[in-house]
C-alpha atoms as a PDB file:
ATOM      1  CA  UNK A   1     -14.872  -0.622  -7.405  1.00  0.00           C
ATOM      2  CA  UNK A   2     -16.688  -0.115  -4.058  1.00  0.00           C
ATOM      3  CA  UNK A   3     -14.482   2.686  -3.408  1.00  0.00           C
ATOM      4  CA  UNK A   4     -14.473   4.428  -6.400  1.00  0.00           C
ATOM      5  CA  UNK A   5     -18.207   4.410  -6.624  1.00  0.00           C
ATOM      6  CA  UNK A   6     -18.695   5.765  -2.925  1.00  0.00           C
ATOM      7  CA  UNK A   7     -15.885   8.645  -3.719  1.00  0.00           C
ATOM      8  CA  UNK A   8     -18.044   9.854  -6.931  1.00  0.00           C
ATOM      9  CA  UNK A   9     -20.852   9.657  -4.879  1.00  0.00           C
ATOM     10  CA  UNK A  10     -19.425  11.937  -2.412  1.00  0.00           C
ATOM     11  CA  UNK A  11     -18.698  14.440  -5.174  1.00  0.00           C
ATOM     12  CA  UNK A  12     -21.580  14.767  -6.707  1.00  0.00           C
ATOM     13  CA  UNK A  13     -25.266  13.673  -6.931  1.00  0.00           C
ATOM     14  CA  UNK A  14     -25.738  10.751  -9.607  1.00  0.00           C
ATOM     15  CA  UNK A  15     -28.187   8.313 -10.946  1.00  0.00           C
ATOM     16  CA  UNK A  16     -27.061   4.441 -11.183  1.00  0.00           C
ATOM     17  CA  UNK A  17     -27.111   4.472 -14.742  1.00  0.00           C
ATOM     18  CA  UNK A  18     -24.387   7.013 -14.922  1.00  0.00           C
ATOM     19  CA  UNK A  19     -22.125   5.856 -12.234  1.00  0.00           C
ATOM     20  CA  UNK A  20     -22.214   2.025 -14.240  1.00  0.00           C
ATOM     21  CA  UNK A  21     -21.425   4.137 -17.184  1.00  0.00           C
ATOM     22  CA  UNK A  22     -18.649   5.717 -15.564  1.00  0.00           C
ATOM     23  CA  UNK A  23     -17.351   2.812 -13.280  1.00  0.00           C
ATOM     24  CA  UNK A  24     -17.539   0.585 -16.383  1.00  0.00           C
ATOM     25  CA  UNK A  25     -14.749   2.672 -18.016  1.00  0.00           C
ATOM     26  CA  UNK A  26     -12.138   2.211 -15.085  1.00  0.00           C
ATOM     27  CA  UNK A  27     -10.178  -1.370 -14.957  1.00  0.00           C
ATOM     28  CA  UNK A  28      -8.421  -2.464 -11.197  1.00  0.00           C
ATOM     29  CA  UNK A  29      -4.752  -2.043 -11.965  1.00  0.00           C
ATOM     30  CA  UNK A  30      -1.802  -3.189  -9.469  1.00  0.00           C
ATOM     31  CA  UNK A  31       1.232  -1.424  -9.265  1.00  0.00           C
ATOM     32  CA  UNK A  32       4.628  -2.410  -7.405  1.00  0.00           C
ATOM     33  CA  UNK A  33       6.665  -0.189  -5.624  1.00  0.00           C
ATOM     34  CA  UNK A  34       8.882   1.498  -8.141  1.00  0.00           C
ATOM     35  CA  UNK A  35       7.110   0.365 -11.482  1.00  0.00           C
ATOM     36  CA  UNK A  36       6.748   3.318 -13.285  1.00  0.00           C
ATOM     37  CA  UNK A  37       3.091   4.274 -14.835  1.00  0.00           C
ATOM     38  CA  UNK A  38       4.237   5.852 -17.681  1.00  0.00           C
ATOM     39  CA  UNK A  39       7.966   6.839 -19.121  1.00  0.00           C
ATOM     40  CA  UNK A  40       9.542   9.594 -20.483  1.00  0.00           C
ATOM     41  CA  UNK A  41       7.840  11.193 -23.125  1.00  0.00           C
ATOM     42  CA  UNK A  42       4.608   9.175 -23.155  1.00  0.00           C
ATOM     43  CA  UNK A  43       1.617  11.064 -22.733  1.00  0.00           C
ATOM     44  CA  UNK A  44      -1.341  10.460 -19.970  1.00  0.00           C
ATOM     45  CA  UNK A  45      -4.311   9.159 -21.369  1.00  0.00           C
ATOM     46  CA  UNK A  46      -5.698   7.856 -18.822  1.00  0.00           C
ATOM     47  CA  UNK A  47      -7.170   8.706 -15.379  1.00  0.00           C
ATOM     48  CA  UNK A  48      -6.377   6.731 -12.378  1.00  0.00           C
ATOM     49  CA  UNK A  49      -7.707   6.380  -9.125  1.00  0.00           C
ATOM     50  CA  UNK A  50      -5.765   5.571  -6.513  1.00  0.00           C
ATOM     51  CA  UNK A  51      -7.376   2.876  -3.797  1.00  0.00           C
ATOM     52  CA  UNK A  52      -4.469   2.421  -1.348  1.00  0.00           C
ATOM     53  CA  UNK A  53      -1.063   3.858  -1.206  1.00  0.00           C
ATOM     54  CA  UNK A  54       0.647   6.693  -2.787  1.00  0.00           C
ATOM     55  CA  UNK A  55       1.914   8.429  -6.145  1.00  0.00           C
ATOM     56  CA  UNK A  56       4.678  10.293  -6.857  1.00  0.00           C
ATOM     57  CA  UNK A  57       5.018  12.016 -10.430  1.00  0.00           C
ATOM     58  CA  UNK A  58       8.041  14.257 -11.327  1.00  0.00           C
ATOM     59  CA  UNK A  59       7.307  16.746 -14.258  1.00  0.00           C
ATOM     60  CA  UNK A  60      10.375  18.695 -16.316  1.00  0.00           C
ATOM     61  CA  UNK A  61      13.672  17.989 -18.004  1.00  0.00           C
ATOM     62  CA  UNK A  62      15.780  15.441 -15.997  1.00  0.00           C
ATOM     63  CA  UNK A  63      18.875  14.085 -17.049  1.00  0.00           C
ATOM     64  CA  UNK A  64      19.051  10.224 -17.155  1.00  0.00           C
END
């Protein structure tokens, strides 16, 4: 969480008590080439940070 701390940091000017808060709400997640984050029709409720890597998100009507 080293790099999510240092980004925040960079941001903005924060005590330690608030960056644990905030750091102890995010949860290291891998994710495989291809594997889809969420599916059609499922709703983000979540925020994600990404560490290394990229993301690609479509938004609209596709057909399957």
């Amino acid at each position: 969480m080293k790099e999510l701390s240092d980004f925040i940091k960079s941001k903005i000017t924060i005590d330690g008590l608030d960056l644990e808060i905030i750091l102890s709400n995010f949860k290291t997640r891998q994710v495989r080439k291809g594997q889809l984050i969420l599916k059609r029709g499922q709703v983000a409720y979540q925020y994600f940070y990404i560490k290394s890597g990229a993301l690609r998100f479509f938004f609209g009507e596709f057909d399957e």
